[in-house]
N, C-alpha and C. Protein backbone atom coordinates (compact mmCIF):
# COMPACT_ATOMS: atom_id res chain seq x y z
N UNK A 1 -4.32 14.88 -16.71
CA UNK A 1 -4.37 13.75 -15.79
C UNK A 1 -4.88 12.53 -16.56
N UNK A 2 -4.31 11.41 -16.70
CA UNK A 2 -4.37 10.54 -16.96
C UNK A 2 -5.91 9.80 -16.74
N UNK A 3 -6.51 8.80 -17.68
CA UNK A 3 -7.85 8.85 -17.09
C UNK A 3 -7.33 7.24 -16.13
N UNK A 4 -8.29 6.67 -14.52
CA UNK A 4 -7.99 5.84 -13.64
C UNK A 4 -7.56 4.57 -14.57
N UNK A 5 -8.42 3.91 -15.68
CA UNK A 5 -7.76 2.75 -16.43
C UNK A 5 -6.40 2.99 -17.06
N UNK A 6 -5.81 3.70 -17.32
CA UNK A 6 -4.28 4.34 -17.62
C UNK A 6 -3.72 4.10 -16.51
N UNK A 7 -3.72 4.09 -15.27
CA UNK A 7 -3.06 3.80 -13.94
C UNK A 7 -3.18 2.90 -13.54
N UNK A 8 -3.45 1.86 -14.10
CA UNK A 8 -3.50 0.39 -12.96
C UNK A 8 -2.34 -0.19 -13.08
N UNK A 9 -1.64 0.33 -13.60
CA UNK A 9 -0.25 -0.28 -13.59
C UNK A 9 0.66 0.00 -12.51
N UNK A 10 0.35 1.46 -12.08
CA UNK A 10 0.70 1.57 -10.95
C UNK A 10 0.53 0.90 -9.58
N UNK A 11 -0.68 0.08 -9.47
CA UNK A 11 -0.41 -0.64 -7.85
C UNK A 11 -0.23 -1.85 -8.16
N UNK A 12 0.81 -2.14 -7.27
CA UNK A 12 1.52 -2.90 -7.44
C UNK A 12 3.25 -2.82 -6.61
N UNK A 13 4.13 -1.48 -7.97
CA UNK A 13 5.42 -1.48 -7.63
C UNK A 13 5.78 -0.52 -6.67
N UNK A 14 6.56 -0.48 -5.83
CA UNK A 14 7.14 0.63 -5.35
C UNK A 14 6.91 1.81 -5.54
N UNK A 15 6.11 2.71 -4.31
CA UNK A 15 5.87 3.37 -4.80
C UNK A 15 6.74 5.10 -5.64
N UNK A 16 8.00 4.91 -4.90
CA UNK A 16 9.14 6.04 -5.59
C UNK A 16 9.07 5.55 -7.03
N UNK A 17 9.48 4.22 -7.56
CA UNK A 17 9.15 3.54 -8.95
C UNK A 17 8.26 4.54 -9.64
N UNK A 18 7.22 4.41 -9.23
CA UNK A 18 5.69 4.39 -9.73
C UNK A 18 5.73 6.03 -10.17
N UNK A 19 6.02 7.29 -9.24
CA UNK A 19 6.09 8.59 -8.77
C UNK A 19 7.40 8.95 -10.15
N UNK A 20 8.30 8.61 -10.15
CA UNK A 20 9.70 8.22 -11.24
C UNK A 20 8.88 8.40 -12.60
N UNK A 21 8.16 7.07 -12.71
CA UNK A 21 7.67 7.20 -14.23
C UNK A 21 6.54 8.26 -14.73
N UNK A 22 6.24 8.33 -13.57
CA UNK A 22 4.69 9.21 -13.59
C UNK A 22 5.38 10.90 -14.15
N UNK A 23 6.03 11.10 -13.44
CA UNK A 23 7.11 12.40 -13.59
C UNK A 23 8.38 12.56 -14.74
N UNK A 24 8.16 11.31 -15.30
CA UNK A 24 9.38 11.66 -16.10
C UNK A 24 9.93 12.12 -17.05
N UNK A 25 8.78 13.07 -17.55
CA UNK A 25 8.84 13.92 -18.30
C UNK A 25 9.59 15.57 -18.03
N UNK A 26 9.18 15.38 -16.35
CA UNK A 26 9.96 16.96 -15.58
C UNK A 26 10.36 16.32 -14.02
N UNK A 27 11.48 15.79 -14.20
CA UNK A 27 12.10 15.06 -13.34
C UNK A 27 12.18 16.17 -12.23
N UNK A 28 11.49 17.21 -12.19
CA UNK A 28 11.96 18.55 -11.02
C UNK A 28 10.47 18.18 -10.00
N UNK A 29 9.76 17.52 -10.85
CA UNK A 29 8.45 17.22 -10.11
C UNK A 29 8.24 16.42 -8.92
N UNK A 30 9.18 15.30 -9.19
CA UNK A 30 9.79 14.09 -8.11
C UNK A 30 9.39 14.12 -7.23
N UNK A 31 10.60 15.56 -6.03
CA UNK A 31 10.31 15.28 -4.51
C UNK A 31 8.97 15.70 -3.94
N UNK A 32 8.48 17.01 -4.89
CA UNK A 32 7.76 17.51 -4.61
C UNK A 32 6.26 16.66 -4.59
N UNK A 33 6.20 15.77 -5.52
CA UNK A 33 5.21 14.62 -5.87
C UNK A 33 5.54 13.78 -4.64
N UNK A 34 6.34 13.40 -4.60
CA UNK A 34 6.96 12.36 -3.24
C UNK A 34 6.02 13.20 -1.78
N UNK A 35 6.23 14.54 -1.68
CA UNK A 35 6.60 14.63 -0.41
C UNK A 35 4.43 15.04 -0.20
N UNK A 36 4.22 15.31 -1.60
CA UNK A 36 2.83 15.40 -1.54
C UNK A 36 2.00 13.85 -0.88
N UNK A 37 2.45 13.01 -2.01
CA UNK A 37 1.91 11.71 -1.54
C UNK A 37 2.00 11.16 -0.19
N UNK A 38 3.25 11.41 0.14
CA UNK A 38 3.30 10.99 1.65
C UNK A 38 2.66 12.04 2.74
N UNK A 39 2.07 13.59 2.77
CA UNK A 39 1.32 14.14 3.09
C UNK A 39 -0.11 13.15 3.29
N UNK A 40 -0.63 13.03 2.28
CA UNK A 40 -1.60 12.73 2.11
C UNK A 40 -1.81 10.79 2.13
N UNK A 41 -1.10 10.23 1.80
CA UNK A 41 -0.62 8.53 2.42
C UNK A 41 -0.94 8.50 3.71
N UNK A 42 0.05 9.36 4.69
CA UNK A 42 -0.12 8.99 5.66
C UNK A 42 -0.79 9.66 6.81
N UNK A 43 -2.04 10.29 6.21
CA UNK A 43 -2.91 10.86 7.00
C UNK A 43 -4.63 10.19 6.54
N UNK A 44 -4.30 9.95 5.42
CA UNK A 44 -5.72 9.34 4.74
C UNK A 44 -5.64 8.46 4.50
N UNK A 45 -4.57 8.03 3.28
CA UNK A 45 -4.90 7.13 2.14
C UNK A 45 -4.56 5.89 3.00
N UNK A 46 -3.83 5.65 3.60
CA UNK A 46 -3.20 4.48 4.43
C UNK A 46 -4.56 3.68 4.67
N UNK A 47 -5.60 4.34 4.99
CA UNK A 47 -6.77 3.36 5.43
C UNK A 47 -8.31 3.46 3.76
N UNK A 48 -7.63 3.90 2.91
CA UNK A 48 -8.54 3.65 1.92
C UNK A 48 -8.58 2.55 0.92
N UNK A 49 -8.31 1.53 1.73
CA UNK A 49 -8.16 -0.37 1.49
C UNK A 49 -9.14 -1.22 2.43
N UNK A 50 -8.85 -2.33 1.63
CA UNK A 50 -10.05 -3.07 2.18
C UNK A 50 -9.39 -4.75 2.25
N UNK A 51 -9.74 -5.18 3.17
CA UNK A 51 -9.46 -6.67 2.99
C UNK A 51 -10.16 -7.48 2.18
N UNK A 52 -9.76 -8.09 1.29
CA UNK A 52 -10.31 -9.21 0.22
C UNK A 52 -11.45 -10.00 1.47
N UNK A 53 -12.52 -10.48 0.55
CA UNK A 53 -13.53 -11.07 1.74
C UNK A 53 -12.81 -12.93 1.65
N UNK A 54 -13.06 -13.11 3.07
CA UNK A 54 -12.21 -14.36 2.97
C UNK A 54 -11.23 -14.56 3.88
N UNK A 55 -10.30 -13.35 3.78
CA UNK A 55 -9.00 -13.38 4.34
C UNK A 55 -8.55 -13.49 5.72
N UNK A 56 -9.81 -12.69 6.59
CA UNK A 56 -9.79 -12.81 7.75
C UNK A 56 -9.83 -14.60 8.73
N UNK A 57 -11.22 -15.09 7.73
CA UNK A 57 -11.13 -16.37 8.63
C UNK A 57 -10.39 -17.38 7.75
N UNK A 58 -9.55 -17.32 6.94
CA UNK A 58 -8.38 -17.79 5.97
C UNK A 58 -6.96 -17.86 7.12
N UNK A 59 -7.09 -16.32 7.53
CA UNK A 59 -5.70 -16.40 8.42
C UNK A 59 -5.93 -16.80 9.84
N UNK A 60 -7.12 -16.90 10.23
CA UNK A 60 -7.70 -17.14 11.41
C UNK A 60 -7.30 -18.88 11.30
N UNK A 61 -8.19 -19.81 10.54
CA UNK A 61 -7.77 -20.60 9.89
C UNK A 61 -6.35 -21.67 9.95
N UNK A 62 -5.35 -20.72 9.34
CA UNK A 62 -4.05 -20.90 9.38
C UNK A 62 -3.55 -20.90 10.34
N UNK A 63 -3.66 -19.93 11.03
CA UNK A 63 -2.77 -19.55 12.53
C UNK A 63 -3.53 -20.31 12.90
N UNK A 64 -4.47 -20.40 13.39
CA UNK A 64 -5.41 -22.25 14.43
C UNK A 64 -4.67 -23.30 14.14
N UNK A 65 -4.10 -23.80 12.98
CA UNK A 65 -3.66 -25.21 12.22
C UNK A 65 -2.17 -25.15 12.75
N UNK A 66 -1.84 -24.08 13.69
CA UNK A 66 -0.06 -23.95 13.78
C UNK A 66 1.07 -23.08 13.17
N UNK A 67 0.67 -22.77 11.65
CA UNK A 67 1.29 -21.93 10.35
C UNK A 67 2.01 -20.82 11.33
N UNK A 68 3.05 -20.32 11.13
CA UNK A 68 3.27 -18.81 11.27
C UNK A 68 3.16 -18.20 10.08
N UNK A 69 2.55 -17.12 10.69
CA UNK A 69 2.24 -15.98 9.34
C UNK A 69 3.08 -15.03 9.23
N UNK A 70 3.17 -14.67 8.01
CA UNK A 70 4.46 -13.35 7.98
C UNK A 70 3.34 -12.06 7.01
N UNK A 71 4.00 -11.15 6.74
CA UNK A 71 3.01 -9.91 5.76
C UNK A 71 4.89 -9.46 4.94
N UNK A 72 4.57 -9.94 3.56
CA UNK A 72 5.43 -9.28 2.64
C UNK A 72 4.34 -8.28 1.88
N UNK A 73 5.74 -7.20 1.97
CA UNK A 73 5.14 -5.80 1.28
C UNK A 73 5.83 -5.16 0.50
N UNK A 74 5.75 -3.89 -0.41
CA UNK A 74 6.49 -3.09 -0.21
C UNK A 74 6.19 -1.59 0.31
N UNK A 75 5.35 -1.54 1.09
CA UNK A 75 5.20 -0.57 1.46
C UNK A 75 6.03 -0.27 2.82
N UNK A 76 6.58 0.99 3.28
CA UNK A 76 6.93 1.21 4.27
C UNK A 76 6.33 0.66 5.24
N UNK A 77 7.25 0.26 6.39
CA UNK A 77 6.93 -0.34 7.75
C UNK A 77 6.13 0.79 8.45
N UNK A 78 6.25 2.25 8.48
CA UNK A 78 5.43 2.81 9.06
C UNK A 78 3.94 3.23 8.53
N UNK A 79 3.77 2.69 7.32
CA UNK A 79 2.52 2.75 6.38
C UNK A 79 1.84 1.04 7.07
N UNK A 80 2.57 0.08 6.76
CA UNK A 80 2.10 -1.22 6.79
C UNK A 80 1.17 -1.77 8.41
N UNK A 81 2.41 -1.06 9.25
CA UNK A 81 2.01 -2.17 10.77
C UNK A 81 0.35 -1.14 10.79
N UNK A 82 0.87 0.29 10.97
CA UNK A 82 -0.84 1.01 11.00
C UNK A 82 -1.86 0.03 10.21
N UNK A 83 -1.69 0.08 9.19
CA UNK A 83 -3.01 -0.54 8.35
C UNK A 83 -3.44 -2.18 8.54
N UNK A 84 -2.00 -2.88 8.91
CA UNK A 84 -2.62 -4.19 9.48
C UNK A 84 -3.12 -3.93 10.46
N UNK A 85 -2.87 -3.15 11.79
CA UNK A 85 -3.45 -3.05 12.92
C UNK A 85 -5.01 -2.65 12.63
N UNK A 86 -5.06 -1.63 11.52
CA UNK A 86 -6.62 -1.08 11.25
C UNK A 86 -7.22 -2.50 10.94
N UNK A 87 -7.14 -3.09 10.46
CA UNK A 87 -7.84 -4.36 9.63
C UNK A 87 -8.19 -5.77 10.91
N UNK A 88 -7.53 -5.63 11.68
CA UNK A 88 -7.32 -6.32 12.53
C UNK A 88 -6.39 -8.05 12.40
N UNK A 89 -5.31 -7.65 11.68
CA UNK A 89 -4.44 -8.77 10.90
C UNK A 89 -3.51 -8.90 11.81
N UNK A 90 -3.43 -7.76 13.11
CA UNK A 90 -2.27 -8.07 14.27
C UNK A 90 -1.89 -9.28 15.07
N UNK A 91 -3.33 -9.97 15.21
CA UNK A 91 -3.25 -11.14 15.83
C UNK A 91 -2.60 -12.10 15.80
């Protein structure tokens, strides 16, 4: 296993991308890596983030002044709306 400073390259891209290179030594590893992560994504990890401090009365802020706000990602829509809703970014 790779030590955590060897992986920061990973957040960021997509995560099939990311799972691709990580495996690509035994490309048989793939789905099985895939279907692990999303086990565990979307029962835990989905909420082991944090909002940058700031951001809340930043968008609070914005949306007061008129702005519409949008959320670009790449994470799945069924990963994303959960975790904005956790954060309270629904508003």
């Amino acid at each position: 296993m790779p030590e955590a400073d060897d992986l920061l390259w990973c957040i960021g891209p997509p995560i099939l991308e990311t799972i691709k290179k990580l495996v690509a030594e035994s490309p048989e590893l793939f789905d099985p890596a895939v279907s692990s992560y999303r086990e565990r994504y979307g029962s835990i990890g989905l909420f082991e983030n944090s909002v940058y401090p700031g951001i809340v009365e930043t968008l609070t802020e914005l949306r007061g002044l008129g702005h519409a706000l949008h959320v670009a990602t790449s994470k799945a829509t069924v990963y994303a709306i959960p975790i904005i809703a956790r954060f309270g970014l629904d508003v």
